[in-house]
C-alpha atoms as a PDB file:
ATOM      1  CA  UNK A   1     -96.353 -78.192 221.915  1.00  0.00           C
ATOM      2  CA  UNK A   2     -94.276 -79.437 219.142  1.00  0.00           C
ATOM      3  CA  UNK A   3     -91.436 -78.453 217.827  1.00  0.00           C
ATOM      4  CA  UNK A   4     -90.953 -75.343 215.049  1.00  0.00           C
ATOM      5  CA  UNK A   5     -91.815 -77.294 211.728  1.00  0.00           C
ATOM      6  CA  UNK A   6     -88.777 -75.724 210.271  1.00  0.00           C
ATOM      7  CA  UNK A   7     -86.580 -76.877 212.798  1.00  0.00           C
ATOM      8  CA  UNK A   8     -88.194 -80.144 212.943  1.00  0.00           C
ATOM      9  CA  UNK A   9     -87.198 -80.413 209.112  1.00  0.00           C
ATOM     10  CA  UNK A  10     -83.430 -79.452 209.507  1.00  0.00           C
ATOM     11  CA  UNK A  11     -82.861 -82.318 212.322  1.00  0.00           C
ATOM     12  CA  UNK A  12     -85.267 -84.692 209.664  1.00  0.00           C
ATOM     13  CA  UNK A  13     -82.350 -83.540 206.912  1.00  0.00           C
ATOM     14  CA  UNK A  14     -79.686 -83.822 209.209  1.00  0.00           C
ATOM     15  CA  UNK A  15     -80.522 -87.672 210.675  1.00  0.00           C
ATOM     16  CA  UNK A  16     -81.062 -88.573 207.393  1.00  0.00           C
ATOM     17  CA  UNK A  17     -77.768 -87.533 205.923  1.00  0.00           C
ATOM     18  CA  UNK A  18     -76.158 -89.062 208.559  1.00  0.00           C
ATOM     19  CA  UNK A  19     -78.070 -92.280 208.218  1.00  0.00           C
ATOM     20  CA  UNK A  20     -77.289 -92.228 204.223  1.00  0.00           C
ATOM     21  CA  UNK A  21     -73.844 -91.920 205.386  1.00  0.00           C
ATOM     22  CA  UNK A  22     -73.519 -94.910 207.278  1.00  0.00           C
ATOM     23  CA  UNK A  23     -75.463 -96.889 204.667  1.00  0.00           C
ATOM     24  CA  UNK A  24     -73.177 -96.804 202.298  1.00  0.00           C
ATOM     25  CA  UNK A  25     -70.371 -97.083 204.344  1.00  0.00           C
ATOM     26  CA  UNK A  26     -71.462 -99.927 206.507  1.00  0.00           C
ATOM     27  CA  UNK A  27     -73.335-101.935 202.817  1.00  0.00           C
ATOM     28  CA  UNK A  28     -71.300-100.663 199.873  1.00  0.00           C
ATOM     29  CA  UNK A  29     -69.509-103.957 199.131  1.00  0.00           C
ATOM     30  CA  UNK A  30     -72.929-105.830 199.545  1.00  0.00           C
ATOM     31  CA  UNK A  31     -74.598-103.422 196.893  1.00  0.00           C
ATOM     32  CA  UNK A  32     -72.171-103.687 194.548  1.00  0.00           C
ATOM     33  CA  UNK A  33     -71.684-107.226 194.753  1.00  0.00           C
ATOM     34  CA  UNK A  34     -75.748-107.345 194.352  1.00  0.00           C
ATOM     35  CA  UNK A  35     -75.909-104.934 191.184  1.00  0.00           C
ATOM     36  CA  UNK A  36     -73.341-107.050 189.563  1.00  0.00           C
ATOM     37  CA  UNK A  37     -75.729-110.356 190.434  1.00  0.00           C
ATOM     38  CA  UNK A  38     -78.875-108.566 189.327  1.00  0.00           C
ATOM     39  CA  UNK A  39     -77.497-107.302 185.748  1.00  0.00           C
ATOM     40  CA  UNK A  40     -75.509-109.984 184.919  1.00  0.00           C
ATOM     41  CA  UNK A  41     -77.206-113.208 186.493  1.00  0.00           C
ATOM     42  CA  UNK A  42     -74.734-115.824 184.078  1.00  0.00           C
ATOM     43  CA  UNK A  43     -71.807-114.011 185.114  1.00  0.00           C
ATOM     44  CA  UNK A  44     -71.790-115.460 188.728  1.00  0.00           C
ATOM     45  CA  UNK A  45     -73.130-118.826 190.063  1.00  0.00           C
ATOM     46  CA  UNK A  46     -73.240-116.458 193.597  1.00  0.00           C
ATOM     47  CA  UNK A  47     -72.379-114.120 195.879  1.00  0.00           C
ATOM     48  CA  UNK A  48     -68.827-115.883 196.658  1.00  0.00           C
ATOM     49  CA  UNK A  49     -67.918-116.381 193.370  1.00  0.00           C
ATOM     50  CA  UNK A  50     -68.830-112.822 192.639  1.00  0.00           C
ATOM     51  CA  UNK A  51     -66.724-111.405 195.718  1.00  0.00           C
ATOM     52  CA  UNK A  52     -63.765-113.355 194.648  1.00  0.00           C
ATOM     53  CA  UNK A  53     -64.054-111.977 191.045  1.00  0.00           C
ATOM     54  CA  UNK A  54     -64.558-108.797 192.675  1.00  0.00           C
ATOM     55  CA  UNK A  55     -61.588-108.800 194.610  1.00  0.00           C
ATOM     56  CA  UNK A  56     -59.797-109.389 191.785  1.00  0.00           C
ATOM     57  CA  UNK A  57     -60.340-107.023 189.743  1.00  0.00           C
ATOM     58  CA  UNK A  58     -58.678-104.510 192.210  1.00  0.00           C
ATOM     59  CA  UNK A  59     -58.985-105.449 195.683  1.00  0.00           C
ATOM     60  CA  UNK A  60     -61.049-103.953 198.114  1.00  0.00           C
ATOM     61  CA  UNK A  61     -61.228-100.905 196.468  1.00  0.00           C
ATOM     62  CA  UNK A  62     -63.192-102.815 193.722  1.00  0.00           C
ATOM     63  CA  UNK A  63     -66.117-103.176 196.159  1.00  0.00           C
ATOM     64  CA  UNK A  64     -65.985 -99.210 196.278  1.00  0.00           C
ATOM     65  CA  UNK A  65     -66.716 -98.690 193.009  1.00  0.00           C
ATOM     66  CA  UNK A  66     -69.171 -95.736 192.674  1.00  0.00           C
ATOM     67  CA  UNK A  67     -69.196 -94.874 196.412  1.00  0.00           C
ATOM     68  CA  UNK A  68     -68.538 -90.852 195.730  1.00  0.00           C
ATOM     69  CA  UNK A  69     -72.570 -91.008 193.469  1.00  0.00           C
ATOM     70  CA  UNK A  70     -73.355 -93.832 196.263  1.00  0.00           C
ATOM     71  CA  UNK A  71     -73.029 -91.215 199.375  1.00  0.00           C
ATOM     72  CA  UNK A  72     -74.593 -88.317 197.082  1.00  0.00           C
ATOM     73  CA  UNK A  73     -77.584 -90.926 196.185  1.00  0.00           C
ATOM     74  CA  UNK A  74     -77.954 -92.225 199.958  1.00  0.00           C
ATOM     75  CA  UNK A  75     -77.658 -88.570 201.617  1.00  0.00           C
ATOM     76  CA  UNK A  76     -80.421 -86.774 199.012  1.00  0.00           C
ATOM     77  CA  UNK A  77     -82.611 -89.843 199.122  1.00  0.00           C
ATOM     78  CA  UNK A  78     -82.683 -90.051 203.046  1.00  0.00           C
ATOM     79  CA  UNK A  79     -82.088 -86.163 203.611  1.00  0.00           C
ATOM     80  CA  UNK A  80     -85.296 -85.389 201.246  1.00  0.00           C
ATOM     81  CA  UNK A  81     -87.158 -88.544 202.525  1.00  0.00           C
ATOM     82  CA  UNK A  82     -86.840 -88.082 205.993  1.00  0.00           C
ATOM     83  CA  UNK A  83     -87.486 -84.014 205.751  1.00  0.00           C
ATOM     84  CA  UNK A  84     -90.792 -84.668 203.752  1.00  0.00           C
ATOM     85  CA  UNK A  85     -91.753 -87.828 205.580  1.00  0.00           C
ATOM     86  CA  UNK A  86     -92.259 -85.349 208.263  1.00  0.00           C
ATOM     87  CA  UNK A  87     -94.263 -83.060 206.071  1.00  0.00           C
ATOM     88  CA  UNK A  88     -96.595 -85.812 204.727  1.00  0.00           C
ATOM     89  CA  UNK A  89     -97.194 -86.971 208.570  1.00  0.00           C
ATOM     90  CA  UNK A  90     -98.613 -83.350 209.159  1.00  0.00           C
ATOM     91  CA  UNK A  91    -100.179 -84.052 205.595  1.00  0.00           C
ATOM     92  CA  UNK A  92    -101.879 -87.228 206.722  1.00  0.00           C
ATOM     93  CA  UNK A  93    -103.069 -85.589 209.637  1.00  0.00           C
ATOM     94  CA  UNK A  94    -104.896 -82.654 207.647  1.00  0.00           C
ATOM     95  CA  UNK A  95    -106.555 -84.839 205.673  1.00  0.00           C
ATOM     96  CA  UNK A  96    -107.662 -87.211 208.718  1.00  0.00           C
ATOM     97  CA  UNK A  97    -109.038 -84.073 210.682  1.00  0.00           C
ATOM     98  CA  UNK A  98    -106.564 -84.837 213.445  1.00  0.00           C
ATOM     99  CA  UNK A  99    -104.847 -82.510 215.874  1.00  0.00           C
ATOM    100  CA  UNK A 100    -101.161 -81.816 214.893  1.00  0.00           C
ATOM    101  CA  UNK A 101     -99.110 -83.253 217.598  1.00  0.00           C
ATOM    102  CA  UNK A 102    -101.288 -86.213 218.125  1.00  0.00           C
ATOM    103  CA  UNK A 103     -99.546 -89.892 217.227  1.00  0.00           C
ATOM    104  CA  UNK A 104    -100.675 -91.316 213.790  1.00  0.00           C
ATOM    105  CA  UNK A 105    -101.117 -95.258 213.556  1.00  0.00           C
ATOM    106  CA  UNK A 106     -98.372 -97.318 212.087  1.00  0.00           C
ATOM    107  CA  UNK A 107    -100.249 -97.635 209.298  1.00  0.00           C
ATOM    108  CA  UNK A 108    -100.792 -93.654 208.891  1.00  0.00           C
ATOM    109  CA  UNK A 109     -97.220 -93.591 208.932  1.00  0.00           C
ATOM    110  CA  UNK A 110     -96.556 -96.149 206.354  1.00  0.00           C
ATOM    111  CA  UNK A 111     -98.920 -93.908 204.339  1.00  0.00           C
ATOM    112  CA  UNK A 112     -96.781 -91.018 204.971  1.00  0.00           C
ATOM    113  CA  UNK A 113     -93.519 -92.736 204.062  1.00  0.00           C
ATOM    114  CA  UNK A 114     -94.864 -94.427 201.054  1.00  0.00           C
ATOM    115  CA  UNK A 115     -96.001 -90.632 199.646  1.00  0.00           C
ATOM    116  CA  UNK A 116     -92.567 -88.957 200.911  1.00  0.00           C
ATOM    117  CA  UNK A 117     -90.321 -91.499 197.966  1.00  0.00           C
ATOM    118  CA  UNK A 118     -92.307 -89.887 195.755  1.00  0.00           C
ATOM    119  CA  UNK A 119     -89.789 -86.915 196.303  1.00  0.00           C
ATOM    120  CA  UNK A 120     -87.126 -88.837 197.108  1.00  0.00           C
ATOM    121  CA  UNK A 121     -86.887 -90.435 193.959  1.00  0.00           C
ATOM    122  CA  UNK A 122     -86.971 -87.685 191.578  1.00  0.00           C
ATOM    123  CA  UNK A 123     -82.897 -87.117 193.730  1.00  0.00           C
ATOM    124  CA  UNK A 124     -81.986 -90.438 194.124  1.00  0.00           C
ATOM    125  CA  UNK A 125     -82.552 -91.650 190.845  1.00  0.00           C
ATOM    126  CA  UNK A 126     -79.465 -89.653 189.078  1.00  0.00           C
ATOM    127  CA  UNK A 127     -76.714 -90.412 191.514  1.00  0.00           C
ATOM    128  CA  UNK A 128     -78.171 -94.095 191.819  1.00  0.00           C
ATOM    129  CA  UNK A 129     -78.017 -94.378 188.081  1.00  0.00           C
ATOM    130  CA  UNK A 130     -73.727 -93.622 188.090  1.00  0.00           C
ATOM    131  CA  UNK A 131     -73.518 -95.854 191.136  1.00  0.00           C
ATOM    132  CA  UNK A 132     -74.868 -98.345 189.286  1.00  0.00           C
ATOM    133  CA  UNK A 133     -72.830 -97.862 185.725  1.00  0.00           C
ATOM    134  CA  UNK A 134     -69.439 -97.639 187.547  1.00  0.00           C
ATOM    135  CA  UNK A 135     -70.425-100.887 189.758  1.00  0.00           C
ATOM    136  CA  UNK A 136     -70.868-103.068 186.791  1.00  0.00           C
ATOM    137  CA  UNK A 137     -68.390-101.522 184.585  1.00  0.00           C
ATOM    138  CA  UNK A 138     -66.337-104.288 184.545  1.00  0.00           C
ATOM    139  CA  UNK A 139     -68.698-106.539 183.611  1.00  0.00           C
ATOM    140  CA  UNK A 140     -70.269-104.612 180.565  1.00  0.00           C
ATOM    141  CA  UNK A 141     -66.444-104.225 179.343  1.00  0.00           C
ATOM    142  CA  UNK A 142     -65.708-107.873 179.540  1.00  0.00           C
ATOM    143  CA  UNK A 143     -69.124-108.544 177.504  1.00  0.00           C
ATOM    144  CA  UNK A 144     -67.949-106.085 175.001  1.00  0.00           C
ATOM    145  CA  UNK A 145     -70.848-103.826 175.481  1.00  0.00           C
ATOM    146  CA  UNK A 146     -68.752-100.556 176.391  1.00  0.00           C
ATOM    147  CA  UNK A 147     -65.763 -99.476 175.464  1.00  0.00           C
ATOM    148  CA  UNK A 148     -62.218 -99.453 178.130  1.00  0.00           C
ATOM    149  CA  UNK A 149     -61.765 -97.035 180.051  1.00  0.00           C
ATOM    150  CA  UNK A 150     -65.029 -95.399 180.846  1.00  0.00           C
ATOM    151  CA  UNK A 151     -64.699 -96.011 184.777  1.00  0.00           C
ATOM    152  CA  UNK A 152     -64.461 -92.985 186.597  1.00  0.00           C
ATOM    153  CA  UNK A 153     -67.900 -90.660 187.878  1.00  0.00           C
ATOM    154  CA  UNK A 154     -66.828 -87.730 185.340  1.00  0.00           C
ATOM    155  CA  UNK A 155     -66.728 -90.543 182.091  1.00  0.00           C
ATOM    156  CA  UNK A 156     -70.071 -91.966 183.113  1.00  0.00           C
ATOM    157  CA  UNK A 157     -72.041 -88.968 183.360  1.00  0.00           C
ATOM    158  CA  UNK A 158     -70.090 -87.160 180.112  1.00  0.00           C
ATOM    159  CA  UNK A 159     -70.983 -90.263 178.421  1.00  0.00           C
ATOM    160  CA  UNK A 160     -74.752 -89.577 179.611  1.00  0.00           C
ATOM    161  CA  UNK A 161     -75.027 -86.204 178.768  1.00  0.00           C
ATOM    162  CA  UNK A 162     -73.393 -86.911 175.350  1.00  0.00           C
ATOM    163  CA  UNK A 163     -75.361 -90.232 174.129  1.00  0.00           C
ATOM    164  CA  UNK A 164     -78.546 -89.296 176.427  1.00  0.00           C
ATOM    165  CA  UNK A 165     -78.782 -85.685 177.408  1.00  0.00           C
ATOM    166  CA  UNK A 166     -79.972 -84.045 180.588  1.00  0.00           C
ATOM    167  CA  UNK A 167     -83.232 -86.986 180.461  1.00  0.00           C
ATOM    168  CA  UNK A 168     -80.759 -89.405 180.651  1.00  0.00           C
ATOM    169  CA  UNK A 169     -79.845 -89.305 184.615  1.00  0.00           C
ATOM    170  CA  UNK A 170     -83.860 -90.137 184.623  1.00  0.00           C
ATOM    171  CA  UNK A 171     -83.521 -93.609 182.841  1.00  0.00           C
ATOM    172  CA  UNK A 172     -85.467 -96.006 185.600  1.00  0.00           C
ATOM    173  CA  UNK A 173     -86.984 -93.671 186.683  1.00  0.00           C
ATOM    174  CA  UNK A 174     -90.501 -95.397 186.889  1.00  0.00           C
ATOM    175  CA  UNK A 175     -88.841 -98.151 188.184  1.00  0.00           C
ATOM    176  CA  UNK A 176     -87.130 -96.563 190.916  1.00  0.00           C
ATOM    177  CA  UNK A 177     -91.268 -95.072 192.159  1.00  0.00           C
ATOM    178  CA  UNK A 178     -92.239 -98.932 191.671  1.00  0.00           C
ATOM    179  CA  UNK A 179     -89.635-100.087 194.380  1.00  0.00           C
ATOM    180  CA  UNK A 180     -89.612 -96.976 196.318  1.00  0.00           C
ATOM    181  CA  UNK A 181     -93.292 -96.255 196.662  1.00  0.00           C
ATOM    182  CA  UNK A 182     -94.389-100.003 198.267  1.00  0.00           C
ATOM    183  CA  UNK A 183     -91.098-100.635 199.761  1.00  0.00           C
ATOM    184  CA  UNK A 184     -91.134 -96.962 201.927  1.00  0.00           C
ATOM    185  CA  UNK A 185     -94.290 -98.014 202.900  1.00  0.00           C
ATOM    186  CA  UNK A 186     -93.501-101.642 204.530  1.00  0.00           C
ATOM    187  CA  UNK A 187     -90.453 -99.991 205.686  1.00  0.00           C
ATOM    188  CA  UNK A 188     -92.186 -97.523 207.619  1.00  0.00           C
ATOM    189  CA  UNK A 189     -94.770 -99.857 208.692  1.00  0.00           C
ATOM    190  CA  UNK A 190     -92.412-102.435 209.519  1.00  0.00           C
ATOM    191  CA  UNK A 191     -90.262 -99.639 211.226  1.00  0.00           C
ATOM    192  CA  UNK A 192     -93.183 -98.174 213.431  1.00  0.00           C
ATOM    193  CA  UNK A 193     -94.745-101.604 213.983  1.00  0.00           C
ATOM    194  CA  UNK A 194     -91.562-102.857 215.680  1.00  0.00           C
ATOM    195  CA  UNK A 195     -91.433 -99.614 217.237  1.00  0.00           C
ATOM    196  CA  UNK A 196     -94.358-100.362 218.709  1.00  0.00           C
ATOM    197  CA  UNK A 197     -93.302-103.413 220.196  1.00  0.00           C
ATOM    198  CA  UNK A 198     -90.755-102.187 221.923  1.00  0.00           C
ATOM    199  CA  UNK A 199     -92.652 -99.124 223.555  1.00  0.00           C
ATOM    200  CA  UNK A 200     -95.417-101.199 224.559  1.00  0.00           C
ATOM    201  CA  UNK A 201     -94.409-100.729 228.569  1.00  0.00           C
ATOM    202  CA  UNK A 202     -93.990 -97.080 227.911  1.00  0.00           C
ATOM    203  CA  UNK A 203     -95.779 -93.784 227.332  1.00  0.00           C
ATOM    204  CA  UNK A 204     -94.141 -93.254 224.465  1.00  0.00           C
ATOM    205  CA  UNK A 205     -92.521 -94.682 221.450  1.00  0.00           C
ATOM    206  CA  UNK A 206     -90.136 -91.260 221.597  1.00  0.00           C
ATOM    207  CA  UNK A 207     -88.630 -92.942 224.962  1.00  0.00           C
ATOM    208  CA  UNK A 208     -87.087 -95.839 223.028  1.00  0.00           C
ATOM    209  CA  UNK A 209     -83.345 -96.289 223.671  1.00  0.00           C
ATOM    210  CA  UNK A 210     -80.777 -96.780 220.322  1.00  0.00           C
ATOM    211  CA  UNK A 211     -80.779-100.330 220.416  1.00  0.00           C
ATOM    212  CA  UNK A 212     -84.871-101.107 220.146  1.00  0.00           C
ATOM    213  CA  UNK A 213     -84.443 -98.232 217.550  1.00  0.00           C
ATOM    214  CA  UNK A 214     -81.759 -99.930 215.328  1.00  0.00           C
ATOM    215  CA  UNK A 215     -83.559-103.204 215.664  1.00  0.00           C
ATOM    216  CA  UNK A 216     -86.601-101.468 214.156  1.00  0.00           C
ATOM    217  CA  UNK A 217     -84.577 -99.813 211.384  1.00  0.00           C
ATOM    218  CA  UNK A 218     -83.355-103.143 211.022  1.00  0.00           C
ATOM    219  CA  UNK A 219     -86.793-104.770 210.696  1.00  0.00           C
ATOM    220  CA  UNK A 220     -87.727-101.765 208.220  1.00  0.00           C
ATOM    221  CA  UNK A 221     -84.920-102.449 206.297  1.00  0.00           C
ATOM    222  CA  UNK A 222     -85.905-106.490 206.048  1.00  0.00           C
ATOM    223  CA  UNK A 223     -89.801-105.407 204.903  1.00  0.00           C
ATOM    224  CA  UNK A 224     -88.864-103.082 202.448  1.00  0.00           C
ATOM    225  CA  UNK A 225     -86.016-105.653 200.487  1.00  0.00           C
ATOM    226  CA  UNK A 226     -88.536-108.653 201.175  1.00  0.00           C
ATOM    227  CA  UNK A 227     -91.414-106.432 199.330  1.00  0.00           C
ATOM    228  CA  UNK A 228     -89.582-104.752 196.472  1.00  0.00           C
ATOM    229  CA  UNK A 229     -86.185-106.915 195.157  1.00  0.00           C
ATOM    230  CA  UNK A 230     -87.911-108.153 191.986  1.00  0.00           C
ATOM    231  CA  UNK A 231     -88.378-104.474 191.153  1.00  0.00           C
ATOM    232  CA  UNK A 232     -85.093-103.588 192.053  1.00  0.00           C
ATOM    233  CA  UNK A 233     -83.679-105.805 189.668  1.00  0.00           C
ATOM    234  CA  UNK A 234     -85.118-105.021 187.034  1.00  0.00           C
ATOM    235  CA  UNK A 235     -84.044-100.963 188.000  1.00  0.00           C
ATOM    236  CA  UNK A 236     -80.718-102.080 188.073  1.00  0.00           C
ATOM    237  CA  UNK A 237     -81.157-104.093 184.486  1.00  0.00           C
ATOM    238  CA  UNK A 238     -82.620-101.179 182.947  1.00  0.00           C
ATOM    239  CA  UNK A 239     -80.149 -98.593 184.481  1.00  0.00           C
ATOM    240  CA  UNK A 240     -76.953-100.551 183.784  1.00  0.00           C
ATOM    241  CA  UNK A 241     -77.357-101.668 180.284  1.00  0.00           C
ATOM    242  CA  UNK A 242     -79.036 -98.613 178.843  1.00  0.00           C
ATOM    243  CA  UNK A 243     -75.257 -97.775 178.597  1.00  0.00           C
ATOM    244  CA  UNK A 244     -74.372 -99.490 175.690  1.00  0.00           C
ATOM    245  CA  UNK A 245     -78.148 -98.724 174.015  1.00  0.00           C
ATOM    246  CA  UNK A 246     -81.609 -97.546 174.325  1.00  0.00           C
ATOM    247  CA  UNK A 247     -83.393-100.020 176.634  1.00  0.00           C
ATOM    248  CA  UNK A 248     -86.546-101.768 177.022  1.00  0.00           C
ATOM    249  CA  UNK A 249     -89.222 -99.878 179.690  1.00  0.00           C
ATOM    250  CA  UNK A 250     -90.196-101.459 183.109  1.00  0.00           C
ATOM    251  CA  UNK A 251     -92.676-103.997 181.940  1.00  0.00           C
ATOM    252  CA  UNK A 252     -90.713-105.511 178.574  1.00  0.00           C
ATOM    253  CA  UNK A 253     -87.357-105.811 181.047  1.00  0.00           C
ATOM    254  CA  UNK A 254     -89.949-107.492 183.504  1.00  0.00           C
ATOM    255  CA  UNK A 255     -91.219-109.937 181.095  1.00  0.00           C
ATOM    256  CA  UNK A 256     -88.120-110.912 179.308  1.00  0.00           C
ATOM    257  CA  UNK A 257     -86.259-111.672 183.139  1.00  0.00           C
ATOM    258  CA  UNK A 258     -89.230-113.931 183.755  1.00  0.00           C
ATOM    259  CA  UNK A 259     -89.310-115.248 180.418  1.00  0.00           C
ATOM    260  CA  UNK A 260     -85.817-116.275 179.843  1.00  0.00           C
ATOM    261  CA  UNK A 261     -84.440-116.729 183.543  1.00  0.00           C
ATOM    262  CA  UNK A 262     -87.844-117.635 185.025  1.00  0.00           C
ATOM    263  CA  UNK A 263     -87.749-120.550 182.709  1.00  0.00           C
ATOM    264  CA  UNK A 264     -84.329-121.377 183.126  1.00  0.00           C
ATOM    265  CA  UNK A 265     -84.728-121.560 186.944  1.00  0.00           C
ATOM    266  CA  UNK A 266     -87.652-123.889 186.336  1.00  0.00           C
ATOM    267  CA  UNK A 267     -85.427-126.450 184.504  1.00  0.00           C
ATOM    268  CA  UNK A 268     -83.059-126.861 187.543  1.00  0.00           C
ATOM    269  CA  UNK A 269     -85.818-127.060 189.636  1.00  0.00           C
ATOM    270  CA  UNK A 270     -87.100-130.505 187.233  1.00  0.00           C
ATOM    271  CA  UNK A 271     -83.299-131.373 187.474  1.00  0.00           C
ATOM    272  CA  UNK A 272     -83.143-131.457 190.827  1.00  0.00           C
ATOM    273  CA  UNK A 273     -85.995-133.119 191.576  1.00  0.00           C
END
């Protein structure tokens, strides 16, 4: 017999707020150094140059910017994702006419992960939007595109609710269900897969020690970047810039990064060669 549903959910909430956590702790510097890269591409030539800029600015503390709406975005996203992730599981179950406690395929699970972003989302993609603003602040300051002074978490979301209103926190919104909707599902796949792996001399993938299980997140984590970066730049495009105006929608941001730095990338390429 399984555990009480409603138990099972607090410990889902509770590992995932923890996880979130150590995200951002542990990849902070990394994400702001790649939201910088992603909304202004002719900024940087790379990630060094970019870190050295970076550095800068403030020092370390400048590859912190936004980490107060970075831990609210990474603890709601993985508390609500990992809580209904276990709901859609039972979900996926129903509608499969299976017995509650019996083990769904990896790909039954990728199902069920893929369907719990859906809620995710609609939490992370308010604190993700500050995050972003504050992590490229500098840049949209030095291209004149905002005014000084508008770096703190209370500036950016006054500014929102003045130029934007409530609606405004939900800017990328579609995006953010475009990246989180496939890549949930090849991280859960790619997480249970390598699961899988591991527990293939045991009864049970629940017997797994922490270091097959961090490999797997780890492998997750991989499938789910691999599947859904393109997307995730244009999030950050659309969530950064909408600052300094109203902004294009997914699919005119899409074309006009393949247009104009799809093109350009093609030129080097005939340089090179």
């Amino acid at each position: 017999m399984g555990p009480n549903p409603v138990i099972q959910a607090a410990i889902d909430l509770t590992a995932g707020a923890a996880g979130g956590t150590a995200c951002v702790l542990a990849g902070q510097p990394f994400d702001t150094a790649k939201v910088k890269m992603q909304t202004f591409p002719n900024m940087y030539k790379g990630l060094v140059e970019c870190a050295l800029s970076t550095y800068k600015q403030g020092g370390l503390r400048s590859f912190y910017m936004g980490t107060s709406p970075a831990l609210m975005a990474n603890i709601a996203e993985n508390s609500v994702l990992f809580m209904c992730y276990g709901f859609c599981q039972q979900v996926v179950r129903t509608i499969g006419g299976l017995n509650k406690n019996v083990m769904l395929s990896d790909l039954q699970n990728a199902a069920a992960g893929s369907v719990a972003s859906v809620f995710s989302s609609l939490v992370l993609c308010p604190t993700e939007l500050v995050k972003c603003r504050l992590q490229a602040m500098h840049e949209m300051q030095l291209s004149g595109k905002v005014a000084q002074g508008e770096n703190t978490v209370w500036s950016v979301v006054k500014g929102i609710v003045r130029s934007e209103g409530l609606l405004g926190f939900y800017q990328g919104l579609s995006s953010t269900l475009f990246r989180e909707m496939p890549g949930y599902f090849f991280f859960f796949g790619g997480y249970e897969l390598s699961r899988s792996f591991f527990a293939s001399g045991l009864k049970s993938k629940d017997e797994l020690g922490p270091i097959p299980l961090m490999i797997s997140g780890g492998c997750g984590g991989a499938a789910l970047w691999l599947a859904v970066y393109p997307v995730d730049c244009v999030k950050s495009r659309i969530q950064v810039l909408s600052m300094a105006g109203k902004q294009a929608g997914f699919m005119k941001t899409f074309a006009t990064i393949v247009r104009h730095e799809g093109a350009h990338l093609l030129e080097l390429e005939k340089a090179g060669t």
